[in-house]
Structure formats: structure tokens, C-alpha cells
N, C-alpha and C. Protein backbone atom coordinates (compact mmCIF):
# COMPACT_ATOMS: atom_id res chain seq x y z
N UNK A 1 -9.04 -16.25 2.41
CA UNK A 1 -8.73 -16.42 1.01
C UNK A 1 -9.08 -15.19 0.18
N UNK A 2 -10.00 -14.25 0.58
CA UNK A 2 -10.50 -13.41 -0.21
C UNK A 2 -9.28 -12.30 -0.13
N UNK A 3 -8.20 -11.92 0.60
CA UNK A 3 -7.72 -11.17 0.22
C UNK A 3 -6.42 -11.71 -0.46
N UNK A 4 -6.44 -13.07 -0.82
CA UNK A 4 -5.40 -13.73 -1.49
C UNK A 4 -5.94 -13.85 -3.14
N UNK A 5 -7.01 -13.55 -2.88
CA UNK A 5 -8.18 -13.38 -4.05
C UNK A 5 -7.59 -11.94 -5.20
N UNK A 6 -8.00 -10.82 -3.87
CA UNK A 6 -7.23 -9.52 -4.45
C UNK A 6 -6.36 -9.80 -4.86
N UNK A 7 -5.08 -9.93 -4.17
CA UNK A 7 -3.73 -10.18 -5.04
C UNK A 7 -4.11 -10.84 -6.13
N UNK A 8 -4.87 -11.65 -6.55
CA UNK A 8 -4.58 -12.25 -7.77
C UNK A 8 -5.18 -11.60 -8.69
N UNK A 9 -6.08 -11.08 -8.50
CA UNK A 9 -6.92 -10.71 -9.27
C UNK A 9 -6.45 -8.81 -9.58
N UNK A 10 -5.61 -8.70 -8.64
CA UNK A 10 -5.25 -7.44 -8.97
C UNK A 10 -3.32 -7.47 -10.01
N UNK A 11 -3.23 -9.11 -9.84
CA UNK A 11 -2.03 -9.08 -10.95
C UNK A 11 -2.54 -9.28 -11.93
N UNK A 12 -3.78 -9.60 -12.69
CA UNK A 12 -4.56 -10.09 -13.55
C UNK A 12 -4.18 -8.80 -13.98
N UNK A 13 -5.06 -7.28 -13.43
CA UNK A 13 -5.45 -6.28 -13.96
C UNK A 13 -4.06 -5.89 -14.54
N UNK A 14 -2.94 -5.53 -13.79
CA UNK A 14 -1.65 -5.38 -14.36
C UNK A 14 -1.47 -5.94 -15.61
N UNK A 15 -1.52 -7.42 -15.40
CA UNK A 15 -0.88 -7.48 -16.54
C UNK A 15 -1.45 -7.45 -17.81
N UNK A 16 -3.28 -7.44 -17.78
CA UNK A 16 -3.84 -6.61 -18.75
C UNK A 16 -3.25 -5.37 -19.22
N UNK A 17 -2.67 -4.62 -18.39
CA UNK A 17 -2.83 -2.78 -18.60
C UNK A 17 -1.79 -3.17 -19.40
N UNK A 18 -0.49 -4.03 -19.22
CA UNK A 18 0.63 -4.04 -19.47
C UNK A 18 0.25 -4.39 -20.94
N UNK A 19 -0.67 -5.23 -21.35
CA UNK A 19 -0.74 -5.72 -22.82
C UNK A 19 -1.61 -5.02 -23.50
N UNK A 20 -2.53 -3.76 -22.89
CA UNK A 20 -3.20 -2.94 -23.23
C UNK A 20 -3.38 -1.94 -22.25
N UNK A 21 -2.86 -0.59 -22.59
CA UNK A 21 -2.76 0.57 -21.89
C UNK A 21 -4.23 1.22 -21.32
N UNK A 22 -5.37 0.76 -22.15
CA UNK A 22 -6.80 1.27 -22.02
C UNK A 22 -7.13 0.47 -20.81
N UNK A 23 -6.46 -0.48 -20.38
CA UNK A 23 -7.26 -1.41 -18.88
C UNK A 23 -6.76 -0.85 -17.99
N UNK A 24 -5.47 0.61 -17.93
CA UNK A 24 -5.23 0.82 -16.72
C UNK A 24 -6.31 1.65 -16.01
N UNK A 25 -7.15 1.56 -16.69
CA UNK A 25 -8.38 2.75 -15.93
C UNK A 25 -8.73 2.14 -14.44
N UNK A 26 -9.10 0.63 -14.28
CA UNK A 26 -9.61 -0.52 -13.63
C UNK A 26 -8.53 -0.07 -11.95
N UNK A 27 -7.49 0.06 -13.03
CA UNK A 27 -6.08 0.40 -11.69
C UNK A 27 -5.57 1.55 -11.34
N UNK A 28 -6.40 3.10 -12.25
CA UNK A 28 -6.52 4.08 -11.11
C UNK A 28 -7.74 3.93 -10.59
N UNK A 29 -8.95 3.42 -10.83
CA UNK A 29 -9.75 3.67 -9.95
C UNK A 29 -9.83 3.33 -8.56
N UNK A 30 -8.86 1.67 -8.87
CA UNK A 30 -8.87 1.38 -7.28
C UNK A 30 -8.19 1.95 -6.47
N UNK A 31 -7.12 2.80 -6.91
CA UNK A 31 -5.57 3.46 -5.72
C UNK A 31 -5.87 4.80 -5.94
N UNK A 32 -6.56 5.25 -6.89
CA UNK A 32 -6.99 7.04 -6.93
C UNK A 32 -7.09 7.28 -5.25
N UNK A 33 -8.18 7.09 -5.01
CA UNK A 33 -7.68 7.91 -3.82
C UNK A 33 -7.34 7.77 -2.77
N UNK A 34 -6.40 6.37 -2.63
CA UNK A 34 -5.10 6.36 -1.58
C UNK A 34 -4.11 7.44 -1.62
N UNK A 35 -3.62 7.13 -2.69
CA UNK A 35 -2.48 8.22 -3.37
C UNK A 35 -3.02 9.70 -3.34
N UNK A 36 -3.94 10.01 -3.44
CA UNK A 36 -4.21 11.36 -3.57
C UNK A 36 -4.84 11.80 -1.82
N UNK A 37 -4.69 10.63 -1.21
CA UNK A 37 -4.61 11.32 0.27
C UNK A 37 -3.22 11.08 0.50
N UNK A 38 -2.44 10.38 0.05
CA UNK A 38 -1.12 10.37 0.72
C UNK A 38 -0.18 11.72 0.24
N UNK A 39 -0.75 12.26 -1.15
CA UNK A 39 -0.27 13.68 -0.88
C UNK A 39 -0.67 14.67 -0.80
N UNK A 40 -2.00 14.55 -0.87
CA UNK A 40 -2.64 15.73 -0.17
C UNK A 40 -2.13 15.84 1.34
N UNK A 41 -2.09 14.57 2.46
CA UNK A 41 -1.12 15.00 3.59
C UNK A 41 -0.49 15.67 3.41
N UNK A 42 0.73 15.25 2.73
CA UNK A 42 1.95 16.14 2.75
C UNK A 42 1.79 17.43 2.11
N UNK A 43 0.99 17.50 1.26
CA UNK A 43 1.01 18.66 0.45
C UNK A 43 0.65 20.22 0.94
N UNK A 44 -0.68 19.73 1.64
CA UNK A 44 -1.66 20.32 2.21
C UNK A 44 -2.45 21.56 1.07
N UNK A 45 -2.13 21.81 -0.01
CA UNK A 45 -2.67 22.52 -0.97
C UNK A 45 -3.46 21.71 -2.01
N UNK A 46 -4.56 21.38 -2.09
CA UNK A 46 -5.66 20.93 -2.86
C UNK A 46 -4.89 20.65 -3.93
N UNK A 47 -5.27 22.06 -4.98
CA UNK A 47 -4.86 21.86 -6.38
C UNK A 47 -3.65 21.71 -6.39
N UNK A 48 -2.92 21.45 -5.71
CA UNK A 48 -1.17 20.91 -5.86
C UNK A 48 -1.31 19.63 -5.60
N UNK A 49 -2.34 18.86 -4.85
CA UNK A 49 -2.29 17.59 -4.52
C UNK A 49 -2.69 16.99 -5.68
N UNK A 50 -4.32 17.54 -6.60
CA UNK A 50 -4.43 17.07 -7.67
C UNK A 50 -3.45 16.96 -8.93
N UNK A 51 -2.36 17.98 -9.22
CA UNK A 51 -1.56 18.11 -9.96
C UNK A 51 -0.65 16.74 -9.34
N UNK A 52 0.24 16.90 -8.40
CA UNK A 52 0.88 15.73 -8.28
C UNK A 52 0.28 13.97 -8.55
N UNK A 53 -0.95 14.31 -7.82
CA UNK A 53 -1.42 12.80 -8.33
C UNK A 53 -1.92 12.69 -9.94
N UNK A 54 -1.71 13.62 -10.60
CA UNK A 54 -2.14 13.41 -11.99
C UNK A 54 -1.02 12.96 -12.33
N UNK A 55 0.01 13.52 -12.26
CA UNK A 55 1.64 13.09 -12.36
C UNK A 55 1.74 11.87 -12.27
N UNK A 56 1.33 11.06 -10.93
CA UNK A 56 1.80 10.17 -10.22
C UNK A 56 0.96 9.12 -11.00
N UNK A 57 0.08 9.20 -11.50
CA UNK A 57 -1.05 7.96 -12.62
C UNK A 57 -0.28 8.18 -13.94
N UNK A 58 0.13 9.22 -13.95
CA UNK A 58 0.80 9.53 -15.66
C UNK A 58 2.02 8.71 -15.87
N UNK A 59 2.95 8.73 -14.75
CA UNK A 59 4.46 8.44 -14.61
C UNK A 59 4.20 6.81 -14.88
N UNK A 60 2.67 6.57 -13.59
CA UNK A 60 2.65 4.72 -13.35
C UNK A 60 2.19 3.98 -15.38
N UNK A 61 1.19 4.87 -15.72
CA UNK A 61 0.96 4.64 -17.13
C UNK A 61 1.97 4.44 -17.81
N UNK A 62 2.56 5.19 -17.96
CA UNK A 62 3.73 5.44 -19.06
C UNK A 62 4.71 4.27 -18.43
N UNK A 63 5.23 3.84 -17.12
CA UNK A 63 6.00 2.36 -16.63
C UNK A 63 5.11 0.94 -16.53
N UNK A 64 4.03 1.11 -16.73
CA UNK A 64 3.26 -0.03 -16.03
C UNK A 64 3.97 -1.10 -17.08
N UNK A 65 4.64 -1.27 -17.82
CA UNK A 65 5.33 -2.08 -18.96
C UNK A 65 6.15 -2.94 -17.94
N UNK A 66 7.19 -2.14 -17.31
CA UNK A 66 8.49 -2.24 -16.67
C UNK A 66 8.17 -3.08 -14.93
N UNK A 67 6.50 -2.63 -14.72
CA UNK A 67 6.41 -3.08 -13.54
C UNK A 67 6.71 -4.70 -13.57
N UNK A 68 7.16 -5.24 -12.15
CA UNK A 68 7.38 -6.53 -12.07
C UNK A 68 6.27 -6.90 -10.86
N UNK A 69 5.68 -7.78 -10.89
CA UNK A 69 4.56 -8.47 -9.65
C UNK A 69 5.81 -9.35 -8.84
N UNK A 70 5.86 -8.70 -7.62
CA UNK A 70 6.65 -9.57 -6.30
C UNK A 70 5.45 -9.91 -5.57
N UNK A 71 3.98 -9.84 -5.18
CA UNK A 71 3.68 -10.12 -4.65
C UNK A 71 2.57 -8.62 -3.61
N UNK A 72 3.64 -7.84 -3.69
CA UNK A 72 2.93 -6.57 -2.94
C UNK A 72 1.82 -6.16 -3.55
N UNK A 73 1.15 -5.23 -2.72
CA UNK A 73 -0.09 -4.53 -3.71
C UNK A 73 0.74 -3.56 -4.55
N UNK A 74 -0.43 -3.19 -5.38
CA UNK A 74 0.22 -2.80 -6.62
C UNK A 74 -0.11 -1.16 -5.88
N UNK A 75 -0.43 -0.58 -5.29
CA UNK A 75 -0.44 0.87 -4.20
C UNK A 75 0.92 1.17 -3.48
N UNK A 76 1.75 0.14 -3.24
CA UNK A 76 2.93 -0.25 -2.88
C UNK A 76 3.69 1.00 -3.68
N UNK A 77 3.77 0.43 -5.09
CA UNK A 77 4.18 1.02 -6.04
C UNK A 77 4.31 2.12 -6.79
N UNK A 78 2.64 2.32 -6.45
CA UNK A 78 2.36 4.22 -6.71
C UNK A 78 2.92 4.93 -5.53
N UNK A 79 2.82 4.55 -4.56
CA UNK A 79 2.98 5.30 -3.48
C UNK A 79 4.45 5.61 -2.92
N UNK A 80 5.57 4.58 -3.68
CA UNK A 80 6.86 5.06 -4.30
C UNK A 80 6.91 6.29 -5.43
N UNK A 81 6.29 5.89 -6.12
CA UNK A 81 6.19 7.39 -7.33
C UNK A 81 5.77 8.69 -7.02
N UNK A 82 5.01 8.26 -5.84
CA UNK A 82 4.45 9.35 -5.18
C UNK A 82 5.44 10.20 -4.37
N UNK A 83 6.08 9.30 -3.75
CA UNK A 83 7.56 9.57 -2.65
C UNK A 83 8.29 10.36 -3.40
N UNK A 84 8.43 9.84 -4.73
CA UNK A 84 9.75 10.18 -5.84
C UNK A 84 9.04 11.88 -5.92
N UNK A 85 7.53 11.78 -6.23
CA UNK A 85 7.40 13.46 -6.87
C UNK A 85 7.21 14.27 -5.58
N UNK A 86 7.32 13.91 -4.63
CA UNK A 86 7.08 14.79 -3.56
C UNK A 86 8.64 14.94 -3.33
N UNK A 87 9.13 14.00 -3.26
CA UNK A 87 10.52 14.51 -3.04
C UNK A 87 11.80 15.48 -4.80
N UNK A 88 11.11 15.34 -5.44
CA UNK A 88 11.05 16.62 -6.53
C UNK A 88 10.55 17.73 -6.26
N UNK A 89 9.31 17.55 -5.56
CA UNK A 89 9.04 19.47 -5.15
C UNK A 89 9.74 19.45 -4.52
N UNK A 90 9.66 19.11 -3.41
CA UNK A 90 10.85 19.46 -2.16
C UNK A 90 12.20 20.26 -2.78
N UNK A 91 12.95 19.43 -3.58
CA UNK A 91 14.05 20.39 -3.93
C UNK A 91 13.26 21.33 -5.07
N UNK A 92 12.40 21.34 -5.73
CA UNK A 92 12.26 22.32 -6.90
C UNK A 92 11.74 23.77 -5.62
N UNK A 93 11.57 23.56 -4.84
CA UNK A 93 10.80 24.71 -3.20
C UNK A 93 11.95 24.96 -2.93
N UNK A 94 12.73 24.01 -2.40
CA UNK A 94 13.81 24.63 -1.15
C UNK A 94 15.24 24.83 -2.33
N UNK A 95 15.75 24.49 -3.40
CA UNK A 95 16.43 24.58 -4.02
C UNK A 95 17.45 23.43 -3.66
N UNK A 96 17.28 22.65 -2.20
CA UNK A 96 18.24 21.90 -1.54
C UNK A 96 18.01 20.49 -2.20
N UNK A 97 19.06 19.60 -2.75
CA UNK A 97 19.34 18.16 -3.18
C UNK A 97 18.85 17.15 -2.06
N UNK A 98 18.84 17.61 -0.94
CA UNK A 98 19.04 16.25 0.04
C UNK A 98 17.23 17.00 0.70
N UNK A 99 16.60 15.88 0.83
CA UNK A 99 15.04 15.71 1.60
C UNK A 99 15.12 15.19 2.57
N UNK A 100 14.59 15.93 3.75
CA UNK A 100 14.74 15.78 5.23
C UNK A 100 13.68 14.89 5.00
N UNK A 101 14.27 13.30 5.79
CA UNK A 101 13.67 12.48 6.18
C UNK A 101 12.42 12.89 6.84
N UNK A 102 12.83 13.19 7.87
CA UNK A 102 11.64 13.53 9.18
C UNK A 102 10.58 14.34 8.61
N UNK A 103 10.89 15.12 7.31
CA UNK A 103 9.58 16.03 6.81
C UNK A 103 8.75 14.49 5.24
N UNK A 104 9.23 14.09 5.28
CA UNK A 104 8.80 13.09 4.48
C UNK A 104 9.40 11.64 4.82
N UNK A 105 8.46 11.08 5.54
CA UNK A 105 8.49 9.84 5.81
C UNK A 105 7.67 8.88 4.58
N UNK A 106 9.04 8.78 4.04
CA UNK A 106 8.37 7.49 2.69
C UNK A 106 9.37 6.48 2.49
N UNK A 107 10.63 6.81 2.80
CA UNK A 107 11.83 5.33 2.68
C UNK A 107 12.01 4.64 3.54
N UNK A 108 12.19 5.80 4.89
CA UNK A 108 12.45 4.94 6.10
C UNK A 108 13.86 4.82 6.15
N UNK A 109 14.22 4.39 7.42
CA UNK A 109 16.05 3.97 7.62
C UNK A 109 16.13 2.05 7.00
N UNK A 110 17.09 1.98 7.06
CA UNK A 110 17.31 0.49 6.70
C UNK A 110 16.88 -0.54 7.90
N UNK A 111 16.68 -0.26 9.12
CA UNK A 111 16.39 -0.82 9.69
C UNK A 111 14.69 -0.59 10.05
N UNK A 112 13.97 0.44 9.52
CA UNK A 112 12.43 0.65 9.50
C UNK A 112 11.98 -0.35 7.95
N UNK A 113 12.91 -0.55 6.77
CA UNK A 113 13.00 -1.33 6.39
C UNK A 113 13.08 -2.73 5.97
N UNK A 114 14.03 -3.18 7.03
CA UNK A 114 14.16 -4.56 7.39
C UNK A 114 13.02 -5.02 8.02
N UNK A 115 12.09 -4.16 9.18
CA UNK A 115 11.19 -4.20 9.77
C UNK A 115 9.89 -4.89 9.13
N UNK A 116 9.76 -3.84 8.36
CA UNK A 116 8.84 -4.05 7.52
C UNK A 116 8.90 -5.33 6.84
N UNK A 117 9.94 -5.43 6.40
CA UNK A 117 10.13 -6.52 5.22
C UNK A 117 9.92 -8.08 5.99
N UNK A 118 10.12 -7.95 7.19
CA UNK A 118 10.03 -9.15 8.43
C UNK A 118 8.67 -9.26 8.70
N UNK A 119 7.95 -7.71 9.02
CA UNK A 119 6.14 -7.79 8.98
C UNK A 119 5.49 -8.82 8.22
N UNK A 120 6.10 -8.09 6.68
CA UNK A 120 5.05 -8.65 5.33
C UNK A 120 5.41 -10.36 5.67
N UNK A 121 6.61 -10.97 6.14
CA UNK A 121 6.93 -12.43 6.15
C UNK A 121 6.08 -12.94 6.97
N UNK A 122 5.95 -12.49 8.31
CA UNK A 122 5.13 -12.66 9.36
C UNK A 122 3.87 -12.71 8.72
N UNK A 123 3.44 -11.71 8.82
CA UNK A 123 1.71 -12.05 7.90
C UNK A 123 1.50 -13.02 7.41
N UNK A 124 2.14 -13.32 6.25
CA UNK A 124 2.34 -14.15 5.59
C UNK A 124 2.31 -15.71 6.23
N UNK A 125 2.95 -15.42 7.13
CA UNK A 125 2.85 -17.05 8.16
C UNK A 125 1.69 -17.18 8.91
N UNK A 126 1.18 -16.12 9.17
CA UNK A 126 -0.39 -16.68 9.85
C UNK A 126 -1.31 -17.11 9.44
N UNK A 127 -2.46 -17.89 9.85
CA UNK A 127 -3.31 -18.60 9.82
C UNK A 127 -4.19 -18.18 8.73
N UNK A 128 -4.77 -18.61 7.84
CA UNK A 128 -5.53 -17.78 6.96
C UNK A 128 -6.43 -17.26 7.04
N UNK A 129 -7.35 -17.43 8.00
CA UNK A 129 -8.64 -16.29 8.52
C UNK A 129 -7.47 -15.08 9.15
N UNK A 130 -6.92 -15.14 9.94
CA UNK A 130 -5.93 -13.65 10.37
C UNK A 130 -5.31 -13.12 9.39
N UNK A 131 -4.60 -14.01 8.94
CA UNK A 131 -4.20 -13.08 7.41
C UNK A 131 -5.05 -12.05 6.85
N UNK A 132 -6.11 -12.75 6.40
CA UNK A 132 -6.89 -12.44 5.79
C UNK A 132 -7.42 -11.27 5.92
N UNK A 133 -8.08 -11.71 7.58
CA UNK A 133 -8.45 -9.95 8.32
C UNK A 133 -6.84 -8.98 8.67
N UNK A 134 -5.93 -9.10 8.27
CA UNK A 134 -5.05 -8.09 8.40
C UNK A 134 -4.72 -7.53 7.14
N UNK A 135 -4.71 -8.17 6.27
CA UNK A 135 -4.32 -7.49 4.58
C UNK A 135 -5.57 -7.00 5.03
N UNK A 136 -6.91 -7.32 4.87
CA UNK A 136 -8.60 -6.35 4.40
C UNK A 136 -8.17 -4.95 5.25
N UNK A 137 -7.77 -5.59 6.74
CA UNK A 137 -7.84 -3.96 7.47
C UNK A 137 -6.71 -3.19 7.09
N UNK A 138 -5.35 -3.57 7.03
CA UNK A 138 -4.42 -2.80 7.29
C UNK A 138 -4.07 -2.23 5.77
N UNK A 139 -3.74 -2.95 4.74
CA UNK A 139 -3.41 -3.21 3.47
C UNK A 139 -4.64 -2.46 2.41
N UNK A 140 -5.32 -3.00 2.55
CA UNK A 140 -6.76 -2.64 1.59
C UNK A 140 -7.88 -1.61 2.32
N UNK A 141 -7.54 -1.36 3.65
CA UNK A 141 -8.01 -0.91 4.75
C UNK A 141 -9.90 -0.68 4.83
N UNK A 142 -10.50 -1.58 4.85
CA UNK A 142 -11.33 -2.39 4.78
C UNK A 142 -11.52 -1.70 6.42
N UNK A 143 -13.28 -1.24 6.81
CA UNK A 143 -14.22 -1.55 7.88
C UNK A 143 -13.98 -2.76 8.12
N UNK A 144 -14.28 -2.81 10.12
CA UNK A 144 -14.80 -4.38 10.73
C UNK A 144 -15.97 -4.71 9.89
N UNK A 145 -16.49 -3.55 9.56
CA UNK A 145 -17.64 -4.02 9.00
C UNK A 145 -18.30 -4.89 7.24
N UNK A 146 -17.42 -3.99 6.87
CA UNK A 146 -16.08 -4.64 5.44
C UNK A 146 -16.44 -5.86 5.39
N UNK A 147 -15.69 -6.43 6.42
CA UNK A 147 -14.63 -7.30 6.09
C UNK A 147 -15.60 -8.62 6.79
N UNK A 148 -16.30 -8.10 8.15
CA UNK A 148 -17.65 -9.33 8.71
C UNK A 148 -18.06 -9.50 7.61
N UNK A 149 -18.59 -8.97 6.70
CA UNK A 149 -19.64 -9.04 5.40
C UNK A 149 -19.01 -9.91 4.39
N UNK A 150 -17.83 -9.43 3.86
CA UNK A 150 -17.02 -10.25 3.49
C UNK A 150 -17.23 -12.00 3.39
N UNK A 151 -16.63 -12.02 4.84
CA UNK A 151 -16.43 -13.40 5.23
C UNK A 151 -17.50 -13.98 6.03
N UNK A 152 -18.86 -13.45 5.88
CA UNK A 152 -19.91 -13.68 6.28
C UNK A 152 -20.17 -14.36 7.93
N UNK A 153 -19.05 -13.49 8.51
CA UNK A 153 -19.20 -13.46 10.28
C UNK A 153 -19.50 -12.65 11.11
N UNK A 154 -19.29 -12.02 12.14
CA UNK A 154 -19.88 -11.45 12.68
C UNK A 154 -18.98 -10.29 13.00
N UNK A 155 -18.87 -8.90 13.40
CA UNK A 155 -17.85 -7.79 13.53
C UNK A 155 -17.73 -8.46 14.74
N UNK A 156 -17.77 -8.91 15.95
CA UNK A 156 -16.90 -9.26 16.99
C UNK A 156 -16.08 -10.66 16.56
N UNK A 157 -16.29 -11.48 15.61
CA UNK A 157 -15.47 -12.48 15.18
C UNK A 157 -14.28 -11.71 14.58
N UNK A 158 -14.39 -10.89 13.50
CA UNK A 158 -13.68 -10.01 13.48
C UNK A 158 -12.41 -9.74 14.04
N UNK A 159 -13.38 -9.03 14.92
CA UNK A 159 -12.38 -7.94 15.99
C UNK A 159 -11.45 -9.13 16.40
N UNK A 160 -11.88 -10.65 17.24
CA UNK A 160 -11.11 -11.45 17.83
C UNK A 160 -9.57 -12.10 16.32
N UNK A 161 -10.63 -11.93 15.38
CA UNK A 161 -9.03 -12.17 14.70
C UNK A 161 -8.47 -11.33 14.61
N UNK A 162 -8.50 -10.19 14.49
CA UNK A 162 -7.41 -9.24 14.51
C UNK A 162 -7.11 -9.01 15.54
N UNK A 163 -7.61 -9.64 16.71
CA UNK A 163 -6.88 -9.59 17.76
C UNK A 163 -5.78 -10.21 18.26
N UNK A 164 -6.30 -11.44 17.82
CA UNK A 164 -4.75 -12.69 17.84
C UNK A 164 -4.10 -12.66 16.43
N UNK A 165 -4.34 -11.64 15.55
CA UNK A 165 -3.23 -11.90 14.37
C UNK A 165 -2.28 -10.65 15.12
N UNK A 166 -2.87 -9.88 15.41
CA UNK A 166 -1.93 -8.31 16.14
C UNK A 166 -0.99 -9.41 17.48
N UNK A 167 -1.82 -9.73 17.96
CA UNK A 167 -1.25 -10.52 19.02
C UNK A 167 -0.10 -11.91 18.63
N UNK A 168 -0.03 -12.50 17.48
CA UNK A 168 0.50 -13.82 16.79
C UNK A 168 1.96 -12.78 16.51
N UNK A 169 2.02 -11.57 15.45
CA UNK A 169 2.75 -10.65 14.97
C UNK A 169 3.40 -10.09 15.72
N UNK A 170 2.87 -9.85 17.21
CA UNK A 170 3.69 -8.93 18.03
C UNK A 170 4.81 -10.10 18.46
N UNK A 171 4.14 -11.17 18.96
CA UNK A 171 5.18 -12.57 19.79
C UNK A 171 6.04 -12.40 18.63
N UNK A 172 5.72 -12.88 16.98
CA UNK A 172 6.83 -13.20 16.72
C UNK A 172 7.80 -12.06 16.08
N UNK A 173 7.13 -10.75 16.17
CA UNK A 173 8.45 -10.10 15.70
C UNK A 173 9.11 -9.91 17.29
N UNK A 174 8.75 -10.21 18.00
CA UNK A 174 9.71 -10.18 19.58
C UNK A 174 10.88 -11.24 19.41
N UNK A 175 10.20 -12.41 18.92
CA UNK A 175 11.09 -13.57 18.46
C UNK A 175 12.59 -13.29 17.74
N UNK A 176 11.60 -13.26 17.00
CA UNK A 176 12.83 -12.95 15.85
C UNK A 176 13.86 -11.68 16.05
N UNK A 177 13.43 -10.48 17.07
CA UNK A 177 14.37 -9.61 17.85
C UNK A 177 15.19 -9.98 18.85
N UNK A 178 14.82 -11.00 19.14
CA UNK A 178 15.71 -11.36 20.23
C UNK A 178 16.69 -12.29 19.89
């Protein structure tokens, strides 16, 4: 339940920011520095990474109005904006319109897409202790150690749910491939 907790509590914060611009602080602090490793990867230049992610909190500020809650984390979202300004340098560097996939992996093909979109359903159908430990690790990316503390069990209880939620996820996206 606790990471069904987050989601809620992280549409709360939204839709504060949305009715007051001063609460989005609450919502860079928590994704600051996802986003600012996801382009510092790509970037590999420090102060270009900070510049883009200043961008990338500025752009989400100035839309957080427009955002809609489906359900995803709200990192989901930056980390599209993020896609969008990395794929702006790209052509403002190479002068070229079209961004080589393979040098920026952020859309995916329609079928790495569909994939995904079948994952998040899947999750979604498992048991709620696995759930649970798969949003903390994968999603919010949460320590075994995290996340034992958390839910006040033990890191090898843990480990065994994410063992049969990895294991529940693999059967059924086989399922549903076949």
C-alpha cells in the first residue's frame, strides 16, 4: 500500500502546485535529481547538464497547469521534457531535424511502447505486497533496504517478493505474447 500511498500523495502535491505555483518546490525536490542524472548521462558535460535541467523544472513550472494525473509518476513527465530538450540540442549541435533514435533512447519504437504500456498493466495486477516492492524498487528506486524498513520485514522477504513479482511479470508478459 505504501507505494499506492506515493501516488496519492504525490497527486495531492500536483494539484497543490497547480492552484499555487510556490508548492512546486515539494516537486522539484523529489525528481531533481532523477532528471538531472538522466541528462547528465546523455549530456556528459556538467554545466550543460545543470543548464538543461534548469530548463527542464522551468518548462514543468510554467505547464504544471496543463498537467493531467493518469496515474503515472509525475518523473514520467519530466523526463519527457527532458527527452524534448535533449532532443533540441541535438539539432541546435548537429543542425539535423531528425534525432537518431539509437543516440537517444527516450520514445522508443511503438512496439517498445506497447511493451511498456502492457508492463505498467501487469504490475498493476499483482498482488499487493509485489506491487508494492516493484514500484519502491524499480519506479521510486528504493534500496532492499528501503523498502524492508518500509514495510517492516526483513531484506530477504524482500528479495523473495521481488522475486516472484519479476517472476509473476515475466509468465504473464509471455502470456499475453503468445
Amino acid at each position: 500500500m505504501r507505494a499506492l500511498e506515493i501516488g496519492a500523495d504525490e497527486k495531492l502535491l500536483i494539484e497543490a502546485a497547480q492552484r499555487d505555483p510556490a508548492r512546486f518546490s515539494e516537486l522539484y525536490e523529489r525528481n531533481f535529481e532523477r532528471v538531472y542524472a538522466y541528462i547528465a548521462h546523455r549530456v556528459g558535460d556538467r554545466e550543460e547538464a545543470q543548464d538543461l535541467t534548469s530548463e527542464v523544472f522551468h518548462e514543468a513550472l510554467a505547464s504544471i497547469g496543463r498537467f493531467e494525473w493518469r496515474g503515472a509518476p509525475f518523473i514520467a513527465w519530466l523526463l519527457g521534457i527532458a527527452a524534448n530538450r535533449l532532443a533540441r540540442r541535438w539539432q541546435r549541435i548537429t543542425g539535423q531535424q531528425e534525432v537518431p533514435v539509437e543516440d537517444f533512447d527516450f520514445a522508443g519504437s511503438d512496439g517498445q511502447i506497447e511493451q511498456r504500456a502492457m508492463l505498467f498493466q501487469l504490475v498493476e495486477e499483482l498482488p499487493p505486497d509485489q506491487r508494492q516492492v516493484i514500484i519502491s524498487r524499480f519506479v521510486y528506486q528504493r534500496s532492499l533496504k528501503e523498502i524492508a524498513q518500509e514495510l517492516q520485514r526483513s531484506e530477504g522477504a524482500i528479495k523473495q517478493l521481488q522475486l516472484r513479482a519479476l517472476q509473476n511479470l515475466r509468465t504473464q508478459m509471455n502470456r499475453k505474447r503468445d
